[in-house]
Protein backbone atom coordinates (compact mmCIF):
# COMPACT_ATOMS: atom_id res chain seq x y z
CA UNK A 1 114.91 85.98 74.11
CA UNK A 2 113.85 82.61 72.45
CA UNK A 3 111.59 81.58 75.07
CA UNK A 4 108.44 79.92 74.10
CA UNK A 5 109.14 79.83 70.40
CA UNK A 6 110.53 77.26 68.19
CA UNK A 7 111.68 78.67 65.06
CA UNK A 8 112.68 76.53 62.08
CA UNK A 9 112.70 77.73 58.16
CA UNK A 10 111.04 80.79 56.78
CA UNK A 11 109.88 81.15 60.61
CA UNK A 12 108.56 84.89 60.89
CA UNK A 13 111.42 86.21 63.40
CA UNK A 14 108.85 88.47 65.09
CA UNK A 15 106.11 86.26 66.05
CA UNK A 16 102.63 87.26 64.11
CA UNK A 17 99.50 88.74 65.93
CA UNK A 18 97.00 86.44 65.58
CA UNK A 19 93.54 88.21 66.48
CA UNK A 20 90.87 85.53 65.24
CA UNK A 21 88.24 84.53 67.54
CA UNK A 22 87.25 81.05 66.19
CA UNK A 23 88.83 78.73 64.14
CA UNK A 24 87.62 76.94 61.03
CA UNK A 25 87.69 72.96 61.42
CA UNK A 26 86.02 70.43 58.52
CA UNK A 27 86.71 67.53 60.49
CA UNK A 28 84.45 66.83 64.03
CA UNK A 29 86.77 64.01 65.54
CA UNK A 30 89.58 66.63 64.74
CA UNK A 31 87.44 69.76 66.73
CA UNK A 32 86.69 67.20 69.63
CA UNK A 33 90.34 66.24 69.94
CA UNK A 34 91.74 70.01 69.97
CA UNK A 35 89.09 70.54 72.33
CA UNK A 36 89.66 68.16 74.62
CA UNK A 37 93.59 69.12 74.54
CA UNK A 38 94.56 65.98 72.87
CA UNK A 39 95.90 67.64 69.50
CA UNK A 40 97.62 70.90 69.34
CA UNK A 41 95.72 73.40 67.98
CA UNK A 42 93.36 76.99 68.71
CA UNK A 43 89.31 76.66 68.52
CA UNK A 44 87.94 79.64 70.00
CA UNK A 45 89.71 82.35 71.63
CA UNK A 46 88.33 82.06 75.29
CA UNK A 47 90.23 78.87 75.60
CA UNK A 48 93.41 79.33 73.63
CA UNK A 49 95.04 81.41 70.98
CA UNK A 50 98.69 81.29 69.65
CA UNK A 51 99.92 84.95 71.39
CA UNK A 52 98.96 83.68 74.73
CA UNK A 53 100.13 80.74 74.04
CA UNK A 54 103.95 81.46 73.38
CA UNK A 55 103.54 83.66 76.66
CA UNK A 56 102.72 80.89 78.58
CA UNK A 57 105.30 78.60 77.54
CA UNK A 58 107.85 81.36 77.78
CA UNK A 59 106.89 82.42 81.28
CA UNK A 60 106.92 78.65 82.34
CA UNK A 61 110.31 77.81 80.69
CA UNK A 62 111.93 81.26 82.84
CA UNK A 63 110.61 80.00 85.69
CA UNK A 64 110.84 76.52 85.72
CA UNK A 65 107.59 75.23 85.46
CA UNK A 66 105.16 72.61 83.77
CA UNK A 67 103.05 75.29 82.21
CA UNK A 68 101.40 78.38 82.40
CA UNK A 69 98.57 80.70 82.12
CA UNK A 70 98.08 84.07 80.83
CA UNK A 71 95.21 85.79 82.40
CA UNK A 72 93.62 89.82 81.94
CA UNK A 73 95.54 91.50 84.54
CA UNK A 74 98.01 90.16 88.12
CA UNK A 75 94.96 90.49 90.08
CA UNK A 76 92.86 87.56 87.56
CA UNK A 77 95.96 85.86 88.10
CA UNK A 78 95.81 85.84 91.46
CA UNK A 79 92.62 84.91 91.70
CA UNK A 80 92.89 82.18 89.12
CA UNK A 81 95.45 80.68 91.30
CA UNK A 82 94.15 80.85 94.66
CA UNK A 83 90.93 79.37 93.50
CA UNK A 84 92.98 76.45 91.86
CA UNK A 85 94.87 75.63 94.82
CA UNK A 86 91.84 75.82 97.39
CA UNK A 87 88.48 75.69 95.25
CA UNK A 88 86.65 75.50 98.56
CA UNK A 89 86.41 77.89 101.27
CA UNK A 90 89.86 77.56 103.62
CA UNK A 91 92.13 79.94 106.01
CA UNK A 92 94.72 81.67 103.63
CA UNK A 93 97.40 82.92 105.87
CA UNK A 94 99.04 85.79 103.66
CA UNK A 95 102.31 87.66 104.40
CA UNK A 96 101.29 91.13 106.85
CA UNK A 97 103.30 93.34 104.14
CA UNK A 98 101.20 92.75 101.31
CA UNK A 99 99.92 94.53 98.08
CA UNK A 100 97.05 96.60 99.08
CA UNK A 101 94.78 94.79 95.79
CA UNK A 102 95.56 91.12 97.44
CA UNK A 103 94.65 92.07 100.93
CA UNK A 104 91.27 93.94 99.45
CA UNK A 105 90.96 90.29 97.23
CA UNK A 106 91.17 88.13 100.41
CA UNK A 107 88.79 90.76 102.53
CA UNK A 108 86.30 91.70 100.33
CA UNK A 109 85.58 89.17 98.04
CA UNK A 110 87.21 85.52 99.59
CA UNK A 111 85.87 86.29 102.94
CA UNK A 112 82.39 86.97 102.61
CA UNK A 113 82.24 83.43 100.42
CA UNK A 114 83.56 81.72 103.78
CA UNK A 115 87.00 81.77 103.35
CA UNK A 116 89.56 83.18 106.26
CA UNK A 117 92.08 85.58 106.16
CA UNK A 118 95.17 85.12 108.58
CA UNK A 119 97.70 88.03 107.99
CA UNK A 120 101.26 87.16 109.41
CA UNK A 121 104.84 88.33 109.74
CA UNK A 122 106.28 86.01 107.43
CA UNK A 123 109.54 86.95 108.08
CA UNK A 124 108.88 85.75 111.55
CA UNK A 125 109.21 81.42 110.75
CA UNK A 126 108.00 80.21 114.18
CA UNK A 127 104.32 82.77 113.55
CA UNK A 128 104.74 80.65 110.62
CA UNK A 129 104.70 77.56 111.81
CA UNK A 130 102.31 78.56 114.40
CA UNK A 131 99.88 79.96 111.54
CA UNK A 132 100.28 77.33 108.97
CA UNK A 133 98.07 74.12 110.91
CA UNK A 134 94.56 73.72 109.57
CA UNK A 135 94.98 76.42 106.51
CA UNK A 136 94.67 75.71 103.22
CA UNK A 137 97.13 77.93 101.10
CA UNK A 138 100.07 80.52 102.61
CA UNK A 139 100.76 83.52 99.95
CA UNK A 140 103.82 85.26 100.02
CA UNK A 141 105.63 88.01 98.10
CA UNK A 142 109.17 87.39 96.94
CA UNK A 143 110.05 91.19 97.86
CA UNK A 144 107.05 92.79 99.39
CA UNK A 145 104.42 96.24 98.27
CA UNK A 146 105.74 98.51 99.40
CA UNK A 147 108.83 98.26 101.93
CA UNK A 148 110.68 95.97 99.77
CA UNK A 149 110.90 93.06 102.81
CA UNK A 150 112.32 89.86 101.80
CA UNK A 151 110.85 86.84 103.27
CA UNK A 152 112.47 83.11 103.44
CA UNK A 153 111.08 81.45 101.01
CA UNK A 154 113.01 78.31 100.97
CA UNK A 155 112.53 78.06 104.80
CA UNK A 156 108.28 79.14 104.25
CA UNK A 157 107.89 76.30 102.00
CA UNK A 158 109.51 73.80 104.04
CA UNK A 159 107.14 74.51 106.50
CA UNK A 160 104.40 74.83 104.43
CA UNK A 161 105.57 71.01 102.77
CA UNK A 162 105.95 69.85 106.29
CA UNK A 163 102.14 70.22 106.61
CA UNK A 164 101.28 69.56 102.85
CA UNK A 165 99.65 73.32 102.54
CA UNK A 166 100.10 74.74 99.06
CA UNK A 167 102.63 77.70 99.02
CA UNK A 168 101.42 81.00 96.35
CA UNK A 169 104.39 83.43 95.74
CA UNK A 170 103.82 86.71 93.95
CA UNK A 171 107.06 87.04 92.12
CA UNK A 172 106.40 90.72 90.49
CA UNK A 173 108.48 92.54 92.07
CA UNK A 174 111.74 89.71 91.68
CA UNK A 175 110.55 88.76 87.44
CA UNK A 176 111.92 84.88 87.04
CA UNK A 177 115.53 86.83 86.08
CA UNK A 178 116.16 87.48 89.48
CA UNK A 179 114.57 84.55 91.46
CA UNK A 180 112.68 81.31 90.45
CA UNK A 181 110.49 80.64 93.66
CA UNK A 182 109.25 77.05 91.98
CA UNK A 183 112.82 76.31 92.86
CA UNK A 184 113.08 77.48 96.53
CA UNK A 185 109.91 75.12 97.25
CA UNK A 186 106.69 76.98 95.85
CA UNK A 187 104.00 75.39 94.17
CA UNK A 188 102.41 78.33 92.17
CA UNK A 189 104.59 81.51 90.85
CA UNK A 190 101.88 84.59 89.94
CA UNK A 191 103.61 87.81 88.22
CA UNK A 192 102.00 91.15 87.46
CA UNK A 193 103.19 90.92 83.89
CA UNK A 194 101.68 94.49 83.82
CA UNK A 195 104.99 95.43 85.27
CA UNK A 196 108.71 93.87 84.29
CA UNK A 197 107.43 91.25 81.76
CA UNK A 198 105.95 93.92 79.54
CA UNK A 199 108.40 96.60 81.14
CA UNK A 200 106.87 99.11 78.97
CA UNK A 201 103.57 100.72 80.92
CA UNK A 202 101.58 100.02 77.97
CA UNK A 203 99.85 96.58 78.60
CA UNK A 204 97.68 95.05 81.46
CA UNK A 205 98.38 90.91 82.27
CA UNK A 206 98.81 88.82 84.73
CA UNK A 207 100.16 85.44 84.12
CA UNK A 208 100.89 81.95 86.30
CA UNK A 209 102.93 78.94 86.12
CA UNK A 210 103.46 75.68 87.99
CA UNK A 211 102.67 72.30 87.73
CA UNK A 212 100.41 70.82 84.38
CA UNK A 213 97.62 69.74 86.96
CA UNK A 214 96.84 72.95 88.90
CA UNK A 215 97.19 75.07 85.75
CA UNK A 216 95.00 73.26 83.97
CA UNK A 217 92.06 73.77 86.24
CA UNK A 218 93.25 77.30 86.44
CA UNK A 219 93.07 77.54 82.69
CA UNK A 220 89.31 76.16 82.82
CA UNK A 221 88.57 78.05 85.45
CA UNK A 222 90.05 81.03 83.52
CA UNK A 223 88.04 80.29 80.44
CA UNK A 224 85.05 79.83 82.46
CA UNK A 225 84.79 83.34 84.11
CA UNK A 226 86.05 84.92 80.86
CA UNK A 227 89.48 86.08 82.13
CA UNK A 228 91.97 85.06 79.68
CA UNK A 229 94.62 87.46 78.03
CA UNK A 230 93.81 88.99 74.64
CA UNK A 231 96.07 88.42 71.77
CA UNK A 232 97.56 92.33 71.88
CA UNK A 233 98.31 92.04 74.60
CA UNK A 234 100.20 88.81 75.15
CA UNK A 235 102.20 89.76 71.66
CA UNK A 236 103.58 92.95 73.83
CA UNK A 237 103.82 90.81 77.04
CA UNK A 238 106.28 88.60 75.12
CA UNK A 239 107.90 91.47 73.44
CA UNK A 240 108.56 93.30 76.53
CA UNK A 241 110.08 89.45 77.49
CA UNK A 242 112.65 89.83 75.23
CA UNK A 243 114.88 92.81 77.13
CA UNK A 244 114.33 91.61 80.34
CA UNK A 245 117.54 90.43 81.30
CA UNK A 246 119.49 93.55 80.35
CA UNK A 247 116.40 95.89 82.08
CA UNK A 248 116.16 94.04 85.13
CA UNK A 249 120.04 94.14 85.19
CA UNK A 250 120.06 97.93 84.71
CA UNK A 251 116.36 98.25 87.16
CA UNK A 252 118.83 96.81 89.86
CA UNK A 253 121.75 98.97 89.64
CA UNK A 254 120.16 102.01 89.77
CA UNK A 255 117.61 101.05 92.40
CA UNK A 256 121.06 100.14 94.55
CA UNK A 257 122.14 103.47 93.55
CA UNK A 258 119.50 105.46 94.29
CA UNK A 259 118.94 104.30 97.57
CA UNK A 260 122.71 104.74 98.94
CA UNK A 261 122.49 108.62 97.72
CA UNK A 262 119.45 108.68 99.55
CA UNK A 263 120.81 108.20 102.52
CA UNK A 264 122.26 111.95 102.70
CA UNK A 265 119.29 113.85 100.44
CA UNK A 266 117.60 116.21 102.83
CA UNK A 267 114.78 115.04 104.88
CA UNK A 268 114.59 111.30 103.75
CA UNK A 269 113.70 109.73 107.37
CA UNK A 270 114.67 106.54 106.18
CA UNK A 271 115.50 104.17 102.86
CA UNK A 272 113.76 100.46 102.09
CA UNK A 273 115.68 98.42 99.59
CA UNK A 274 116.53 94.84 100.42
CA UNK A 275 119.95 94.70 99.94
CA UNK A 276 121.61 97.77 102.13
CA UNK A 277 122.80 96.65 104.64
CA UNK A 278 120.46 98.22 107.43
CA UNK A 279 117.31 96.72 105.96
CA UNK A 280 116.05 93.32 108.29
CA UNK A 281 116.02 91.01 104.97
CA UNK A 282 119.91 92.25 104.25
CA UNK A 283 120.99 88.46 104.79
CA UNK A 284 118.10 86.61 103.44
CA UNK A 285 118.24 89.41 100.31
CA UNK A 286 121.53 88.21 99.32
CA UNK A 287 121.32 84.88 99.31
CA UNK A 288 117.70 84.70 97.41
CA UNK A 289 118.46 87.58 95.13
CA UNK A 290 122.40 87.19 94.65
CA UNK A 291 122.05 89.15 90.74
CA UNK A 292 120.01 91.82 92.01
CA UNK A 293 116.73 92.63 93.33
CA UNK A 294 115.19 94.74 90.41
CA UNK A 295 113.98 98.67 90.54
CA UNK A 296 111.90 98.93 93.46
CA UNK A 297 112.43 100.39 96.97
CA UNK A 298 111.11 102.89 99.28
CA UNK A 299 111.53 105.88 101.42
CA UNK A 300 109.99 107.53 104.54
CA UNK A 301 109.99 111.41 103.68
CA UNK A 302 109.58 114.18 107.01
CA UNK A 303 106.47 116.48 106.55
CA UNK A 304 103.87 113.70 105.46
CA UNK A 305 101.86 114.24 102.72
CA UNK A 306 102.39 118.46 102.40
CA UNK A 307 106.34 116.85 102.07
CA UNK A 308 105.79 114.78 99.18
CA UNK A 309 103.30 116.94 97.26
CA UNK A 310 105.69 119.44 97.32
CA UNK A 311 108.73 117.29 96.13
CA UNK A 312 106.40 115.63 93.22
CA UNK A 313 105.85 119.94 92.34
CA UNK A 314 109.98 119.89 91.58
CA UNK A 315 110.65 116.77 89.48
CA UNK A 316 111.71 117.31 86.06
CA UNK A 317 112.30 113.42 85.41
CA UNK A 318 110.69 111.29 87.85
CA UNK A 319 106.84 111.10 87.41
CA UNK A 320 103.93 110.58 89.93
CA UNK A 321 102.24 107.21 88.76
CA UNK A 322 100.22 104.62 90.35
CA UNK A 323 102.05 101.40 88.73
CA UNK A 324 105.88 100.08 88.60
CA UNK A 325 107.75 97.99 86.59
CA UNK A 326 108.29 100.54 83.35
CA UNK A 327 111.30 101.91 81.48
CA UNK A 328 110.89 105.09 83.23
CA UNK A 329 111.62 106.19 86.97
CA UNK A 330 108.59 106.45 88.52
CA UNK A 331 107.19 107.36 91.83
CA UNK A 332 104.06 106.35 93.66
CA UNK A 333 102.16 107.06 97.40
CA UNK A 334 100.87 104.21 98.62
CA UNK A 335 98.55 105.83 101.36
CA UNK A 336 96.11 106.87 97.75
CA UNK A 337 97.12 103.90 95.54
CA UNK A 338 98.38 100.40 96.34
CA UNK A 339 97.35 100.56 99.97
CA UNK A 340 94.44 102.63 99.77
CA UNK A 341 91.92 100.19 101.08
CA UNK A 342 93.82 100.09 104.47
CA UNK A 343 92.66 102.02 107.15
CA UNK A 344 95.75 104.40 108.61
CA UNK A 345 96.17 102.15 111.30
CA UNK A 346 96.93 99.07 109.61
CA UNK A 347 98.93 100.90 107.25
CA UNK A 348 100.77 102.80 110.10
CA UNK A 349 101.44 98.98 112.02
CA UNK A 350 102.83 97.98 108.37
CA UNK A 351 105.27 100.71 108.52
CA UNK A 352 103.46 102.43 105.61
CA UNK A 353 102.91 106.69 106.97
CA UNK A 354 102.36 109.58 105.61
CA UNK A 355 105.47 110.20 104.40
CA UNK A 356 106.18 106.52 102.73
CA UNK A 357 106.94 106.80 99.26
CA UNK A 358 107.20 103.40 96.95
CA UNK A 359 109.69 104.70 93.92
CA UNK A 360 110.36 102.36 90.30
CA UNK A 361 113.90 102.85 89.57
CA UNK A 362 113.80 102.94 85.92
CA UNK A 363 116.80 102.39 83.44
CA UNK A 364 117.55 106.48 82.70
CA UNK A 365 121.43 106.88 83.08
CA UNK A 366 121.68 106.81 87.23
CA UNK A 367 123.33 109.86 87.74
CA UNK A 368 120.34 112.02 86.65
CA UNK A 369 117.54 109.98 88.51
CA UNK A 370 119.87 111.07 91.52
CA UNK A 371 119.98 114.50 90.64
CA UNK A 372 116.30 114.99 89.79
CA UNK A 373 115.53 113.33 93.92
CA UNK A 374 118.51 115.59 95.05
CA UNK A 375 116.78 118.51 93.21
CA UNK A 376 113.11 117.47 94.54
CA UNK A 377 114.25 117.17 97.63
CA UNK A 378 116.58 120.08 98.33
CA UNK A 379 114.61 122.76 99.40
């Protein structure tokens, strides 16, 4: 709640909106000195402006880092980051489970300017270690898009440190309230802040954080190819900052409790969330996400696509939506949306069918998010 702010007297308690463009200076040793980063200060708002800012700072202090960047959206983010960590063509090895937008990043615009793509089970440590010699970054996802894996991070970036390759975690799903992959060994943390930060499906941003070197040539980089965060946007962003804790907190209880009903709701094949106890990350869930592992799971409905068309049809609560991380419960189907750019055979060895459906637990009262699947579901 007070990240990235330092209040004192007559301190506006809600921080202002400051939507200039340029800044006035009458002094040219004093323009070349905020410029060059030396004095604190704003010049043009490409580089730097006070909303983004106090994002930054407050997205670096929840995670742990040096400092941060906002950028336009998770996937500028993403992009900001990767190029900052390997500016010249490399082999990214990038977890097999991964967000449909990524993998379409790495294929169809990294590739074709000579860098390699090298998708692994990352939950398998020795393909790891087997995958990790000669590349130049691994990516990872602290709970994956869409099956809700959870990899080892703390044992990934040992491996990774072993052979001095930088380690990338998207940490969109988790938000720094639930885990705080700088700490388990990563070297750059990217969110989504589209989703939990601004928690409120009303913003677009992406922000990163890590160390004061690599974000600073992330930051030039950022200004450079015009990608920065607008000021509207990063005054929501840190709005939506401020309830985190007590939405992720709610997010993960319902989540929990949606999935355990779903266990008996007619023709739900089978239920993703990381931490019941039949999914494969059960172990490593609890010990990297001991408070909870936010709103997001999965389920494998009989019938396919006819299936889930006609459960969408009964809903009264739950919507159909293509993004995650709101106040409200919402679902999505990942063979049209996140994983669209798949063929059906890579989404198929993923786990991802015709029936998968990615749901956002949102923060409703649990009982009737429950009733509205049971209702969906019952005929």
């Amino acid at each position: 709640m007070h990240a990235g702010r330092d209040l004192g007297a007559r301190s506006p308690l809600a921080p202002d909106l400051s939507t200039a463009a340029v800044h006035v200076f009458t002094d040219l040793d004093d323009y070349d000195a905020v410029a060059r980063g030396e004095r604190p200060g704003h010049y043009y708002g490409r580089n730097s402006n006070s909303n983004r800012e106090m994002l930054e700072r407050a997205v670096a202090e929840l995670e742990g880092a040096e400092a941060g960047v906002a950028t336009a959206s998770g996937m500028a983010a993403l992009h900001g980051a990767i190029l900052a960590l390997v500016p010249k063509p490399a082999t990214i090895v990038a977890t097999r489970e991964l967000y449909g937008g990524t993998a379409a990043l790495l294929r169809q615009d990294l590739e074709p300017a000579g860098y390699e793509a090298q998708f692994v089970d990352l939950t398998d440590l020795d393909a790891v270690r087997r995958a990790i010699p000669g590349a130049g970054l691994v990516i990872a996802e602290t709970i994956t898009n869409p099956l809700c894996g959870v990899p080892d991070l703390e044992a990934i970036a040992a491996i990774a440190r072993e052979r001095g390759v930088p380690f990338l975690v998207d940490n969109t799903f988790a938000s720094p309230l639930l885990c705080r992959p700088l700490e388990l060994g990563a070297t750059v943390v990217m969110h989504s802040a589209t989703k939990y930060i601004g928690g409120h499906s009303d913003l677009v941003a992406g922000v990163i954080v890590g160390d004061a070197d690599t974000m600073g040539r992330a930051r030039a980089r950022t200004a450079r190819t015009g990608t920065p965060l607008g000021p509207f946007d990063s005054w929501l962003s840190l709005r939506g900052l401020r309830t985190l804790d007590v939405r992720m907190r709610r997010h993960s209880e319902n989540s929990l409790a949606l999935a355990r009903a779903m266990r008996s709701m007619p023709g739900v094949a089978r239920v993703h969330h990381p931490l019941m106890d039949d999914s494969p990350s059960y172990h490593v869930a609890h010990r990297l996400l001991p408070h909870g592992s936010g709103g997001m799971m999965a389920f494998d409905l009989e019938g396919g696509r006819a299936a889930v068309q006609r459960m969408i049809k009964r809903f009264s609560l739950v919507t159909f939506a293509a993004s995650l991380g709101g106040v409200e419960t919402t679902i999505s189907y990942p063979e049209i949306t996140s994983h669209r750019s798949m063929s059906p055979a890579e989404r198929a060895e993923l786990g991802v069918g015709a029936g998968t459906v990615r749901v956002s637990v949102g923060i409703e009262d649990a009982a009737d998010i429950v009733a509205d699947f049971m209702h969906a579901l019952s005929s």
